[in-house]
PDB file of N, CA and C in Angstrom:
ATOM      1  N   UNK A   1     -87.249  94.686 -68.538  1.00  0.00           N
ATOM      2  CA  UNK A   1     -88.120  93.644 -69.013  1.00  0.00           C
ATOM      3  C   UNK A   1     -88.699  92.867 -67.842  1.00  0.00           C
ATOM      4  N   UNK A   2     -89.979  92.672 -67.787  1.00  0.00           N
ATOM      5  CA  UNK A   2     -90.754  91.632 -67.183  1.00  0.00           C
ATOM      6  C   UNK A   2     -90.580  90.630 -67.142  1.00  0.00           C
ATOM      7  N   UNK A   3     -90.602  89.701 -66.777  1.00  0.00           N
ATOM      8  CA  UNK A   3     -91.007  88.146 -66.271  1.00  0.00           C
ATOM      9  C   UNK A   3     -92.022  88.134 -66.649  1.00  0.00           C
ATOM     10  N   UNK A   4     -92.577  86.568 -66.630  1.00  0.00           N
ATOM     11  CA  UNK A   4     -94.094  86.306 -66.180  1.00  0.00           C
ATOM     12  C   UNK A   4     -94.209  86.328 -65.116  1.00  0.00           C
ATOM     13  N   UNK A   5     -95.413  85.625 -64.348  1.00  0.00           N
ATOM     14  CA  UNK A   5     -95.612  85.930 -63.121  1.00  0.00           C
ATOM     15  C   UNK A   5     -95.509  84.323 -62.282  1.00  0.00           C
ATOM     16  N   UNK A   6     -94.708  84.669 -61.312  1.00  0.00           N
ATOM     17  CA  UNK A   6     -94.391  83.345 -60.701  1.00  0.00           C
ATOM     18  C   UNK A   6     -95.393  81.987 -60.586  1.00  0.00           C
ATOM     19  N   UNK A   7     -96.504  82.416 -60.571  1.00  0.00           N
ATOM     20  CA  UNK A   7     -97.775  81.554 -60.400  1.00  0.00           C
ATOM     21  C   UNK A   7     -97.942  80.741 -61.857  1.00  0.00           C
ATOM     22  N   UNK A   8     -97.519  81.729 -63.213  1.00  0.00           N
ATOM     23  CA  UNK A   8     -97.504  80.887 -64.587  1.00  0.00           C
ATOM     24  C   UNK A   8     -96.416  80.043 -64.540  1.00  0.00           C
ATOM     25  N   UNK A   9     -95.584  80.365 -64.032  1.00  0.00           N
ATOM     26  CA  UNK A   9     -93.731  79.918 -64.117  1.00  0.00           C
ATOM     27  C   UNK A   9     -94.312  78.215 -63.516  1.00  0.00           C
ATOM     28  N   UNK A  10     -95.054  78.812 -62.693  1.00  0.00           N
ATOM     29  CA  UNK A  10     -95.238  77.185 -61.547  1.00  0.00           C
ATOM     30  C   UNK A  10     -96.205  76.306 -62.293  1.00  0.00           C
ATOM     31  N   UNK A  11     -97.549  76.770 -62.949  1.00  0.00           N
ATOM     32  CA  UNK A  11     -97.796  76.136 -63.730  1.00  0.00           C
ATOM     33  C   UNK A  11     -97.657  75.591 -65.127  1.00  0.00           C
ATOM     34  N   UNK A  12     -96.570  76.289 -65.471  1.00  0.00           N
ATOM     35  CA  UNK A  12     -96.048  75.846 -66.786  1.00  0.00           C
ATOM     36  C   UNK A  12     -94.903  74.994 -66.097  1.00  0.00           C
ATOM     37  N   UNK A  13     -94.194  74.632 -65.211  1.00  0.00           N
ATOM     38  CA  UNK A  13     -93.520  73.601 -64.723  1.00  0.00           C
ATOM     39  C   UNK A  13     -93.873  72.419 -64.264  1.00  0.00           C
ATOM     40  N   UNK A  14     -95.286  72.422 -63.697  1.00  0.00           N
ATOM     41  CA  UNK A  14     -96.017  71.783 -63.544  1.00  0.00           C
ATOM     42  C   UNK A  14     -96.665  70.327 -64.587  1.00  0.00           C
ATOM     43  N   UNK A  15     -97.303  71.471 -65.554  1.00  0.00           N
ATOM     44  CA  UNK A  15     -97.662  70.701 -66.734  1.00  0.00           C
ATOM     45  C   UNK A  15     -96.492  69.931 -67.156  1.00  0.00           C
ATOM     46  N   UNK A  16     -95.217  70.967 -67.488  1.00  0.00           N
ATOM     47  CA  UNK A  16     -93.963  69.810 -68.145  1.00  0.00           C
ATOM     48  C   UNK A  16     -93.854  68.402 -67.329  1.00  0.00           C
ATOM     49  N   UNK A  17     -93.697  68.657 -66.057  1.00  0.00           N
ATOM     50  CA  UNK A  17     -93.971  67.720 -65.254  1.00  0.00           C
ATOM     51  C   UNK A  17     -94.681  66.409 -65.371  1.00  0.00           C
ATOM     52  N   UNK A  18     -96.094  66.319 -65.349  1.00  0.00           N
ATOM     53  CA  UNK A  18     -96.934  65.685 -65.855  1.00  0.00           C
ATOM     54  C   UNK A  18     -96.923  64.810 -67.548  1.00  0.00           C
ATOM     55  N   UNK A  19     -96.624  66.018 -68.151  1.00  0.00           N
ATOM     56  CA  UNK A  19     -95.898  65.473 -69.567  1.00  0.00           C
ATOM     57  C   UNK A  19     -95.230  64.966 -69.561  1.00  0.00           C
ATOM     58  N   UNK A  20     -93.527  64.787 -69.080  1.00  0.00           N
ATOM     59  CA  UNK A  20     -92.081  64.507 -68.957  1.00  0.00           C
ATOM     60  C   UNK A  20     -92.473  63.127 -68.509  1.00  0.00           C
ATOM     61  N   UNK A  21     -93.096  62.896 -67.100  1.00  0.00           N
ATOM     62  CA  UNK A  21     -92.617  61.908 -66.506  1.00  0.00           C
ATOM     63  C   UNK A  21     -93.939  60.813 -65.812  1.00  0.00           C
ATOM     64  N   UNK A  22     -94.878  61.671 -65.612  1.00  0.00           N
ATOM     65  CA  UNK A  22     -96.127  60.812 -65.597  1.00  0.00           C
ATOM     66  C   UNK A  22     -96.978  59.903 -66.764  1.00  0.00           C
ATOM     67  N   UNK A  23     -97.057  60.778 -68.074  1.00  0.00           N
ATOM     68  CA  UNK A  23     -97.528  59.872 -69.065  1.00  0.00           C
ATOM     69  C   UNK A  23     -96.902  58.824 -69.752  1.00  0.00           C
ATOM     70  N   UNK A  24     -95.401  58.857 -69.316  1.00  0.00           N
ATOM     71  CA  UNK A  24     -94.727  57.764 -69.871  1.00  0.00           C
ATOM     72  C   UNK A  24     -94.398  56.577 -68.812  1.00  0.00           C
ATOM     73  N   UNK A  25     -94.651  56.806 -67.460  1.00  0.00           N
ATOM     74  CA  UNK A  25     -95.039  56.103 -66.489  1.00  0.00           C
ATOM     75  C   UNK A  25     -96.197  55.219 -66.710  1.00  0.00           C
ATOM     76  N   UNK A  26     -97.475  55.747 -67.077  1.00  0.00           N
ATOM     77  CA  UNK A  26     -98.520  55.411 -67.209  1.00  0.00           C
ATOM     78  C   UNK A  26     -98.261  54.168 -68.534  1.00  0.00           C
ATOM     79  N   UNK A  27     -98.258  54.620 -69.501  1.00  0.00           N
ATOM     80  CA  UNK A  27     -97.691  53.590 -71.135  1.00  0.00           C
ATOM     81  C   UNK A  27     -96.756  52.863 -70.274  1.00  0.00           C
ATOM     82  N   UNK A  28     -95.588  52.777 -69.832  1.00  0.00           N
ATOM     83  CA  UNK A  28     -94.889  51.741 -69.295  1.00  0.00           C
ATOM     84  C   UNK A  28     -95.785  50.439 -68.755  1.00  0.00           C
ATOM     85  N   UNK A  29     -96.604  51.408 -67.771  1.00  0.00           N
ATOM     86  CA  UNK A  29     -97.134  50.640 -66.551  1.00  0.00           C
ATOM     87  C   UNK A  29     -98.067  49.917 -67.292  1.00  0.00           C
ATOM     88  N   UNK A  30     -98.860  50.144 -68.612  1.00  0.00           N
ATOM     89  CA  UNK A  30     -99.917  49.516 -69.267  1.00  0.00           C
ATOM     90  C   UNK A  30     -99.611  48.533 -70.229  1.00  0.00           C
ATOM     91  N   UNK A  31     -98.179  48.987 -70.708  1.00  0.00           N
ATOM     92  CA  UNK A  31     -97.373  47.435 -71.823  1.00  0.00           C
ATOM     93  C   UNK A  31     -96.973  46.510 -70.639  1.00  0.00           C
ATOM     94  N   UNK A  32     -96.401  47.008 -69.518  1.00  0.00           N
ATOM     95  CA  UNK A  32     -96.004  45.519 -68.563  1.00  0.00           C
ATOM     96  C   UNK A  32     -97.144  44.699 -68.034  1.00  0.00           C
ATOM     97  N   UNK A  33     -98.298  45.685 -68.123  1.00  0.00           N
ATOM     98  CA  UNK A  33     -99.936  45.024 -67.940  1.00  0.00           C
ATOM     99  C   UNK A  33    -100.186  43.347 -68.909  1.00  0.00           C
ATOM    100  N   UNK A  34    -100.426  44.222 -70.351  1.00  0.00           N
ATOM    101  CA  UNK A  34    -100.204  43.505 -71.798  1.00  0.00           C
ATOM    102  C   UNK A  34     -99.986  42.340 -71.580  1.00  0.00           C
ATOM    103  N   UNK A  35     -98.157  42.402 -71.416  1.00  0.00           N
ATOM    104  CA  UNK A  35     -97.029  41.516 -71.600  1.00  0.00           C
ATOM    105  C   UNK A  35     -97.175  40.517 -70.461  1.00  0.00           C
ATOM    106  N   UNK A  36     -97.590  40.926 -68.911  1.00  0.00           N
ATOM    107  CA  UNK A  36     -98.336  39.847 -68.017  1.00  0.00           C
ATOM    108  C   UNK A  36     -99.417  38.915 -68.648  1.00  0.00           C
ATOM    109  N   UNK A  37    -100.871  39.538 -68.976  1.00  0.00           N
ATOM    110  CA  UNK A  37    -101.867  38.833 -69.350  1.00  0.00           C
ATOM    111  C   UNK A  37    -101.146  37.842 -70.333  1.00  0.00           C
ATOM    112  N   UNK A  38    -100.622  38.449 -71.599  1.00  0.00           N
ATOM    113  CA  UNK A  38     -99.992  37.372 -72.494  1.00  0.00           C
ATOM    114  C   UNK A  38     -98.953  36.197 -72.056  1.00  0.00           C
ATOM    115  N   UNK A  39     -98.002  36.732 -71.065  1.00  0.00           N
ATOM    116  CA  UNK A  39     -97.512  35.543 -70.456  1.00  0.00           C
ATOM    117  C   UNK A  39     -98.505  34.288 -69.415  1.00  0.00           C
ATOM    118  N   UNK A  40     -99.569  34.961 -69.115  1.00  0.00           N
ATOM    119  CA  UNK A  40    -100.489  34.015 -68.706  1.00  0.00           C
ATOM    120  C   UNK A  40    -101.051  33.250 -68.918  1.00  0.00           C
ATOM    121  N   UNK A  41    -100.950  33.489 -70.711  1.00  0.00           N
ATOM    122  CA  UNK A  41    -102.215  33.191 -71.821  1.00  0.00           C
ATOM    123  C   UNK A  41    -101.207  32.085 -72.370  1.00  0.00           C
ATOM    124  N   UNK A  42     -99.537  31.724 -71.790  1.00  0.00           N
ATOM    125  CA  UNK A  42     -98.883  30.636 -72.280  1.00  0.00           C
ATOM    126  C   UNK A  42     -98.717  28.973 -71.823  1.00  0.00           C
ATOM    127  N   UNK A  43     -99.188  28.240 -72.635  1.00  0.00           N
ATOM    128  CA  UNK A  43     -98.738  27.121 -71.823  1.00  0.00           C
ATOM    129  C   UNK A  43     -97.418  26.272 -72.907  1.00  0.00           C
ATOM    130  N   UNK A  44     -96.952  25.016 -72.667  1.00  0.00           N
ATOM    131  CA  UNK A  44     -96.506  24.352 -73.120  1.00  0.00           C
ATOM    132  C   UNK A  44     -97.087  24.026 -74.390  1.00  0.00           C
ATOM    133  N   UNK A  45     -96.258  24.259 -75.765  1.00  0.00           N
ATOM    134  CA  UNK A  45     -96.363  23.641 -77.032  1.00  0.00           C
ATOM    135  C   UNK A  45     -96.723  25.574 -77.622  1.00  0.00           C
ATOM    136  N   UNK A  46     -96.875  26.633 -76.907  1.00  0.00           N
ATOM    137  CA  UNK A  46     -97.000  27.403 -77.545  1.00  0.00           C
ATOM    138  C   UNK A  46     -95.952  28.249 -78.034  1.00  0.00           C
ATOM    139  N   UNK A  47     -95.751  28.718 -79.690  1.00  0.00           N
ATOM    140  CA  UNK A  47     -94.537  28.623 -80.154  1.00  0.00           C
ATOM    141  C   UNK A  47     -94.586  30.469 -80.094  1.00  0.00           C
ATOM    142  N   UNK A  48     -93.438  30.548 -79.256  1.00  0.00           N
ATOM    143  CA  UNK A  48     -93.333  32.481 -78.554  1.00  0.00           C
ATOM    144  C   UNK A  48     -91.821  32.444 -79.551  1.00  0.00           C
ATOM    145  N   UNK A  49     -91.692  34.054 -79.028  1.00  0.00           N
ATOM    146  CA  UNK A  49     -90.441  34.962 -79.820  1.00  0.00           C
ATOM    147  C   UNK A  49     -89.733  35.203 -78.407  1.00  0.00           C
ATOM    148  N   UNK A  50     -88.449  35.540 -78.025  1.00  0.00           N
ATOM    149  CA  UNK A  50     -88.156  35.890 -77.063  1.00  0.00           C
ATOM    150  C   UNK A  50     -87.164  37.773 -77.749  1.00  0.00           C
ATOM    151  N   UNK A  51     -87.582  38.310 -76.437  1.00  0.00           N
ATOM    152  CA  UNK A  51     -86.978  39.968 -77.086  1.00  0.00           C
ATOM    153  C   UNK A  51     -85.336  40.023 -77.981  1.00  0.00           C
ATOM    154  N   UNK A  52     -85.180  39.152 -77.519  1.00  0.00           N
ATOM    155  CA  UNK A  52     -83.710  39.097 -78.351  1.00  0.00           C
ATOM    156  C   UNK A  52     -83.732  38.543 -79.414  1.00  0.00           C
ATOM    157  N   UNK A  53     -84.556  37.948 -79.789  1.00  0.00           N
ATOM    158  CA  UNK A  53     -85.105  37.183 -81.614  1.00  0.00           C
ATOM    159  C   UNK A  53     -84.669  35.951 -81.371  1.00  0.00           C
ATOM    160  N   UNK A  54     -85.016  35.327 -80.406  1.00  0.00           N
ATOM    161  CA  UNK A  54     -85.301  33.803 -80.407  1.00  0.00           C
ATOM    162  C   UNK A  54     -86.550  33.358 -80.344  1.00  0.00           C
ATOM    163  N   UNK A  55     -86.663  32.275 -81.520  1.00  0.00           N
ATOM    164  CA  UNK A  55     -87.807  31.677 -81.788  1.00  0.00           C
ATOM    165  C   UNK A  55     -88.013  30.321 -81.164  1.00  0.00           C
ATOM    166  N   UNK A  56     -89.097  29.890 -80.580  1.00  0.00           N
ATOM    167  CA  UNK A  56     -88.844  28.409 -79.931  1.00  0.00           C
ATOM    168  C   UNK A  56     -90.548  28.163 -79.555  1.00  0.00           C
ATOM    169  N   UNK A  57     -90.317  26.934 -79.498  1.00  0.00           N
ATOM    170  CA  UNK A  57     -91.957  26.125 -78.824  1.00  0.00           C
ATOM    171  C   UNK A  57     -91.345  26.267 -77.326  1.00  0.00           C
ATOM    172  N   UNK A  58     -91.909  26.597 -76.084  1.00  0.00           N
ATOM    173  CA  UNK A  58     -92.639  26.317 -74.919  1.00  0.00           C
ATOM    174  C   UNK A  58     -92.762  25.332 -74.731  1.00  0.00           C
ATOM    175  N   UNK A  59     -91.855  24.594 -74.056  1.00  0.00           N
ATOM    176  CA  UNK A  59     -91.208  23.445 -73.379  1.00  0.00           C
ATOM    177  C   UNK A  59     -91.655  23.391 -72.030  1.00  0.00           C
ATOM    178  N   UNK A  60     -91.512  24.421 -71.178  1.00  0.00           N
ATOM    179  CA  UNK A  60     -92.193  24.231 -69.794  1.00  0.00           C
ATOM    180  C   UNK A  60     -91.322  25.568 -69.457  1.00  0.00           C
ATOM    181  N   UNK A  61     -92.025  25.843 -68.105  1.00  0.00           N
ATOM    182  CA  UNK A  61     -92.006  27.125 -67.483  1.00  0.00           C
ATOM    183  C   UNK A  61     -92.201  27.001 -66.062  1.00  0.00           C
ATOM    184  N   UNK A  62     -91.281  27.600 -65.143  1.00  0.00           N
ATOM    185  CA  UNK A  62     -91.552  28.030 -63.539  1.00  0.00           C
ATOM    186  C   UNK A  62     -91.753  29.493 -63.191  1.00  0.00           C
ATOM    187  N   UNK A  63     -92.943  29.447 -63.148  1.00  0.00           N
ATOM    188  CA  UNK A  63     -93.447  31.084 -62.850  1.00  0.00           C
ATOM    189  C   UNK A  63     -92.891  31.566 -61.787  1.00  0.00           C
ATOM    190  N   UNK A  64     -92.864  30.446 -60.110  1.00  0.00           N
ATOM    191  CA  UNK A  64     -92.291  31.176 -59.516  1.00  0.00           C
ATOM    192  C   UNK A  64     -90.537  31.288 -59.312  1.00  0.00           C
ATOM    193  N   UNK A  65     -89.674  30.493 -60.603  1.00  0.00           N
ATOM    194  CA  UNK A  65     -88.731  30.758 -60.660  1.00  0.00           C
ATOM    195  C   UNK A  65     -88.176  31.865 -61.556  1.00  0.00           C
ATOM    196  N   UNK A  66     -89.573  32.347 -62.660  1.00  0.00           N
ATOM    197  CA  UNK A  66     -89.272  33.199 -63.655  1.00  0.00           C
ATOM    198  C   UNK A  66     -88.234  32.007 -64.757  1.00  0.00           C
ATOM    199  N   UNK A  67     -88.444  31.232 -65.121  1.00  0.00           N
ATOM    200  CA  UNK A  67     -87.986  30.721 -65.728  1.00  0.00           C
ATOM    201  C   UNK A  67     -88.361  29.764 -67.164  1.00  0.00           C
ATOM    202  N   UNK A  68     -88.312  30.432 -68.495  1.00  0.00           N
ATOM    203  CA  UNK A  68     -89.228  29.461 -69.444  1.00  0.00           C
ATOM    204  C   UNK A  68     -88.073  28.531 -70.198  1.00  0.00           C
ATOM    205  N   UNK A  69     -88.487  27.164 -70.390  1.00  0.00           N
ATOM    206  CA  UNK A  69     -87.913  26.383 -71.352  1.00  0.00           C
ATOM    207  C   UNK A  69     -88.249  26.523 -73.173  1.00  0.00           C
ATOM    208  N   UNK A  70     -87.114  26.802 -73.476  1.00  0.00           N
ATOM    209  CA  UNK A  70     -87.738  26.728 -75.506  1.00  0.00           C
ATOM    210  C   UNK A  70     -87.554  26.017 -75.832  1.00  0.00           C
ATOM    211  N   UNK A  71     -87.554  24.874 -76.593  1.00  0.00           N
ATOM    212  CA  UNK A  71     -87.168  23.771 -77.470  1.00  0.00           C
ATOM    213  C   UNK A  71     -87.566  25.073 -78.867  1.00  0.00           C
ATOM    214  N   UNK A  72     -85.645  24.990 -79.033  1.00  0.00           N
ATOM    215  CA  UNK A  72     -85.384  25.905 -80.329  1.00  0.00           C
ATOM    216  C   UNK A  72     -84.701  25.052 -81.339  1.00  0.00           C
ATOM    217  N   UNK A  73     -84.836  24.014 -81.399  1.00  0.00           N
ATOM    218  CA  UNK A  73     -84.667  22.650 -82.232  1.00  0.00           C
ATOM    219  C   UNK A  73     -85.156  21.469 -81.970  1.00  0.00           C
ATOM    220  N   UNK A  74     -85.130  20.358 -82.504  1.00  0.00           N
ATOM    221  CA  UNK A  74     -85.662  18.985 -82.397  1.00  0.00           C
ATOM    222  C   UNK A  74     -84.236  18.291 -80.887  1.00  0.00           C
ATOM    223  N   UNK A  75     -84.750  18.697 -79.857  1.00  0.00           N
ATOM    224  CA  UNK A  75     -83.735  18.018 -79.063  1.00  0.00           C
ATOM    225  C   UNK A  75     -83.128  18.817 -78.230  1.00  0.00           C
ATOM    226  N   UNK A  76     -83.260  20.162 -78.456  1.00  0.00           N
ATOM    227  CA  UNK A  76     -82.331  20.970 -77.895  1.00  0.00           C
ATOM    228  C   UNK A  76     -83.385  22.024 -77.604  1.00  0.00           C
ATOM    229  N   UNK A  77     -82.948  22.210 -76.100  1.00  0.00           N
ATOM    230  CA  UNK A  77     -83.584  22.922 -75.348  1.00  0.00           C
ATOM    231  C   UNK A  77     -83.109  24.000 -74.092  1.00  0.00           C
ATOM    232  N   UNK A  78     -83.436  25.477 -74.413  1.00  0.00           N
ATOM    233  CA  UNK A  78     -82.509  26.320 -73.583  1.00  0.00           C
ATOM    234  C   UNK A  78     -83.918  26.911 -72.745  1.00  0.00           C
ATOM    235  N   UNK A  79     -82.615  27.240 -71.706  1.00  0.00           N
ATOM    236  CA  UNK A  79     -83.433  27.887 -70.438  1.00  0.00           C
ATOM    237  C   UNK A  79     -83.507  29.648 -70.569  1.00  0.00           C
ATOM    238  N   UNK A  80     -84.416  30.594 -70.164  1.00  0.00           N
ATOM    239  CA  UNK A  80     -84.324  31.770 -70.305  1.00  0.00           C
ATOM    240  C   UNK A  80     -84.624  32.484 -69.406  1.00  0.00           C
ATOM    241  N   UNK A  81     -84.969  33.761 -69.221  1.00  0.00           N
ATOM    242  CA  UNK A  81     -86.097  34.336 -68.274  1.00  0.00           C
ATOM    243  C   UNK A  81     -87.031  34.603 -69.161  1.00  0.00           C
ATOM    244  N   UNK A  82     -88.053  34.433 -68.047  1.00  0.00           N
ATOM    245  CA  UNK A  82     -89.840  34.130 -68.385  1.00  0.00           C
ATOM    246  C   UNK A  82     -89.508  35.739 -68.797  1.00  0.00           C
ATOM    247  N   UNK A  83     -89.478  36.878 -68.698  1.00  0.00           N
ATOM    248  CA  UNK A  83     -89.830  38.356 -68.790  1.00  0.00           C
ATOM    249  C   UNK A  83     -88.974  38.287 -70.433  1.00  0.00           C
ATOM    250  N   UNK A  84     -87.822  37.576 -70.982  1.00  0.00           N
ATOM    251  CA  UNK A  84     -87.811  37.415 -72.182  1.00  0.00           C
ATOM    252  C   UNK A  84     -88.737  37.339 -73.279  1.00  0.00           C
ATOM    253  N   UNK A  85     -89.308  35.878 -72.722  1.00  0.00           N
ATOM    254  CA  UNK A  85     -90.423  35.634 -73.954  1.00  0.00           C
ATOM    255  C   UNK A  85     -91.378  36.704 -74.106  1.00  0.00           C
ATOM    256  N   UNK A  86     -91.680  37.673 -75.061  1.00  0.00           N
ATOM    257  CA  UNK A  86     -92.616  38.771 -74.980  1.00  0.00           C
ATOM    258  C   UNK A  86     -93.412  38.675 -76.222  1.00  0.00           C
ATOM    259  N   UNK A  87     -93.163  37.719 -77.078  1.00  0.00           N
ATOM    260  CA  UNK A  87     -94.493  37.354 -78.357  1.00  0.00           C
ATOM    261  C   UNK A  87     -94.619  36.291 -78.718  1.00  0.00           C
ATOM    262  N   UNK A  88     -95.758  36.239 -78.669  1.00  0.00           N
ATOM    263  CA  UNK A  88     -96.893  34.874 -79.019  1.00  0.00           C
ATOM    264  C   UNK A  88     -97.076  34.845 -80.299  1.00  0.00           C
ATOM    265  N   UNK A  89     -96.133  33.630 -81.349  1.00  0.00           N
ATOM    266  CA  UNK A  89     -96.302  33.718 -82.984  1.00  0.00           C
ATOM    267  C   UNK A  89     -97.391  33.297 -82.822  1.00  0.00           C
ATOM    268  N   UNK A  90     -97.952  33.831 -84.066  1.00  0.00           N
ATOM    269  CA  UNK A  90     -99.290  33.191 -84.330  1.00  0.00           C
ATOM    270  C   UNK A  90     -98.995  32.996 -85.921  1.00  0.00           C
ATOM    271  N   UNK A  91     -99.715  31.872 -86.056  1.00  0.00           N
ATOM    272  CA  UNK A  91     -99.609  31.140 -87.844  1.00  0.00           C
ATOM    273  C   UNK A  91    -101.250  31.089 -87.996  1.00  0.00           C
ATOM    274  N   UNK A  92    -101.352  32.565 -88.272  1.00  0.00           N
ATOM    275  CA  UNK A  92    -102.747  31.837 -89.067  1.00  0.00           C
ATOM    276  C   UNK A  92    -103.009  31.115 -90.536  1.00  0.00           C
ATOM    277  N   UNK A  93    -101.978  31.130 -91.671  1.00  0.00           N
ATOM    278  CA  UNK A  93    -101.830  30.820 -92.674  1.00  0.00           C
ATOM    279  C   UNK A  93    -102.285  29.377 -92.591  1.00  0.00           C
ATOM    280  N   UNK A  94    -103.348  28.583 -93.558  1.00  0.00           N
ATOM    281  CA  UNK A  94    -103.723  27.494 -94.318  1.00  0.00           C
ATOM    282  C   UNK A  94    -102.594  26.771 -94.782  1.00  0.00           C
ATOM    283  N   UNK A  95    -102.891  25.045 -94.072  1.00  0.00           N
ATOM    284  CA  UNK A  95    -101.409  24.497 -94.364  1.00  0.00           C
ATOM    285  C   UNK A  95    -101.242  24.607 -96.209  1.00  0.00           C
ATOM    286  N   UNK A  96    -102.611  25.013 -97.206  1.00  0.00           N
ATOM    287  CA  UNK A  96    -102.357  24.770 -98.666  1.00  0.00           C
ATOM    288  C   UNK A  96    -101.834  26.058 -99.231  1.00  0.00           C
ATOM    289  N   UNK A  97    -102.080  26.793 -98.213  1.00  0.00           N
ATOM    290  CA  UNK A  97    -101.362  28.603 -98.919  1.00  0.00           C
ATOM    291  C   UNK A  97     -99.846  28.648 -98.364  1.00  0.00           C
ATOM    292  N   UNK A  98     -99.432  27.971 -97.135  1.00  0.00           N
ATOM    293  CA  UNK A  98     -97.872  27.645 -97.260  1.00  0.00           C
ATOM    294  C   UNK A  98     -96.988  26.813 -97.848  1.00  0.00           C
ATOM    295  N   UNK A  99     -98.191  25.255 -98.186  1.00  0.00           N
ATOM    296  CA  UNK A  99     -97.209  24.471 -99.009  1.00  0.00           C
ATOM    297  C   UNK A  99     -97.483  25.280-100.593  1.00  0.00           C
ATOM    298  N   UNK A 100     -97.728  26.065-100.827  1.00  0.00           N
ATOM    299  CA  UNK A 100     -97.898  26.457-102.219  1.00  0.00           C
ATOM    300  C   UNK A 100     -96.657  27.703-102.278  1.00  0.00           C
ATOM    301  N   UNK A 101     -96.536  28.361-100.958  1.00  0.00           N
ATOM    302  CA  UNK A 101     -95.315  29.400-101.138  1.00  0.00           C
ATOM    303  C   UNK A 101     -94.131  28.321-100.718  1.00  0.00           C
ATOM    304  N   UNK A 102     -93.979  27.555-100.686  1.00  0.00           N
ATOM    305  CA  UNK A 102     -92.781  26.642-100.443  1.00  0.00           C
ATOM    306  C   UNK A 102     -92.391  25.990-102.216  1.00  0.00           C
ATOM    307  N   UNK A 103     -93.035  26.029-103.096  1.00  0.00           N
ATOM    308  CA  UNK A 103     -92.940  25.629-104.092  1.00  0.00           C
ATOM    309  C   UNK A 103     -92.592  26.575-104.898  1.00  0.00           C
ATOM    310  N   UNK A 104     -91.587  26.313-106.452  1.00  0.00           N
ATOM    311  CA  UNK A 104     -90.548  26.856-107.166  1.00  0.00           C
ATOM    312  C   UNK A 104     -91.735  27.771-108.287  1.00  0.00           C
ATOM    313  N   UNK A 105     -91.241  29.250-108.065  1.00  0.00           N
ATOM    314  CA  UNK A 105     -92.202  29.848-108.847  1.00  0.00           C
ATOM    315  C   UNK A 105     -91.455  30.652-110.039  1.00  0.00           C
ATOM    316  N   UNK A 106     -91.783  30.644-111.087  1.00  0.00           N
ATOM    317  CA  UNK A 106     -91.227  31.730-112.100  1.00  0.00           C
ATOM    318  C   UNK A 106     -92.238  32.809-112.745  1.00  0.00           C
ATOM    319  N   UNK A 107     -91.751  33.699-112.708  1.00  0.00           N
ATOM    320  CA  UNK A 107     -92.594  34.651-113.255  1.00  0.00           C
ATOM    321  C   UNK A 107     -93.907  34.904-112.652  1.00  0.00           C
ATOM    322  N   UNK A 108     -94.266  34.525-111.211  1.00  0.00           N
ATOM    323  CA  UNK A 108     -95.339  34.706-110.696  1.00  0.00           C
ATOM    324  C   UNK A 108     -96.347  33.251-110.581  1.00  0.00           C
ATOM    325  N   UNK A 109     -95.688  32.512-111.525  1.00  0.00           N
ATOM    326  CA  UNK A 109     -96.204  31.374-111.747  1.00  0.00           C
ATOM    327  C   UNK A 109     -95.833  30.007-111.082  1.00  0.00           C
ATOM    328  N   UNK A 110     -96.570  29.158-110.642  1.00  0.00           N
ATOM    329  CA  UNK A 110     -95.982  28.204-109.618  1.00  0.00           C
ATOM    330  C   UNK A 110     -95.201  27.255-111.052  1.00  0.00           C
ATOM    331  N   UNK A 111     -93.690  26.911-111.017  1.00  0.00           N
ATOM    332  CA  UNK A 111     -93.236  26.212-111.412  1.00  0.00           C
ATOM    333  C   UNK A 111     -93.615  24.508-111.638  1.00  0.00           C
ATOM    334  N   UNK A 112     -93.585  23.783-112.906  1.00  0.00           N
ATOM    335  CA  UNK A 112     -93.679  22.085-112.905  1.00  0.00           C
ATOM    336  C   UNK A 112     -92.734  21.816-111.936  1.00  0.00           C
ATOM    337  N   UNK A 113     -93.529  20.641-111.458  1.00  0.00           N
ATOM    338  CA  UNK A 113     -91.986  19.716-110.864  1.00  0.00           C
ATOM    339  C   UNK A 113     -91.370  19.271-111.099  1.00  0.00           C
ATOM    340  N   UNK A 114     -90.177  19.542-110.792  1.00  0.00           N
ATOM    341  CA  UNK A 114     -88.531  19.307-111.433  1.00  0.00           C
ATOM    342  C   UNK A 114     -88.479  17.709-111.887  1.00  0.00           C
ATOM    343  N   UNK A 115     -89.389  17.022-110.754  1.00  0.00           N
ATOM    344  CA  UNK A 115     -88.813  15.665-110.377  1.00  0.00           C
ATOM    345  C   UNK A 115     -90.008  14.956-111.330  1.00  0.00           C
ATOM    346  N   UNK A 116     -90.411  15.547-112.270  1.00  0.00           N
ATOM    347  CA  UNK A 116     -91.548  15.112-113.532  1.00  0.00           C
ATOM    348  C   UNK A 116     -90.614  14.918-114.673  1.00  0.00           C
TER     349      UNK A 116
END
């Protein structure tokens, strides 16, 4: 039995090559792109996610310490690394379409008030 011929062998190793370990280089290199601009796009009072599922307002930040503040309660405030915070909540919801899902519904129907 034959082989192929060493010259296919090299370019079919080749290609895997390129596949394996360059295109996922590339996607890496373009989400840490992303995730820069968006950390740029943060200042104080803006309310981020951090990768571990902490939610908090943007308290203050030292870029060149890598370091962001959350105020993740009324008073209480933890320190993190800046490369944590990686999403920017956004609330686009109308304050009258949330106070209306905050209210007691039955059957699809927004409930009277109790306190009537």
């Amino acid at each position: 039995m034959e082989s192929g011929s060493p010259l296919f062998m090299f370019l079919l190793l080749g290609l895997m090559m390129i596949i394996l370990i360059v295109l996922p280089a590339r996607r890496a290199k373009k989400a840490q792109q992303q995730l820069k601009e968006r950390q740029e796009t943060m200042v104080p009072g803006t309310k981020v996610m951090t990768n571990f599922g902490l939610f908090g307002t943007l308290d203050s930040l030292d870029r060149e310490q890598n370091v962001a503040y959350l105020e993740i309660a009324p008073g209480t405030v933890v320190k993190v690394h800046l490369m944590t915070v990686t999403t920017i909540e956004e609330s686009n919801k109308p304050a009258e379409e949330s106070a209306a899902q905050t209210k007691p519904t039955l059957e699809g129907q927004v409930a009277d008030d109790p306190a009537n």
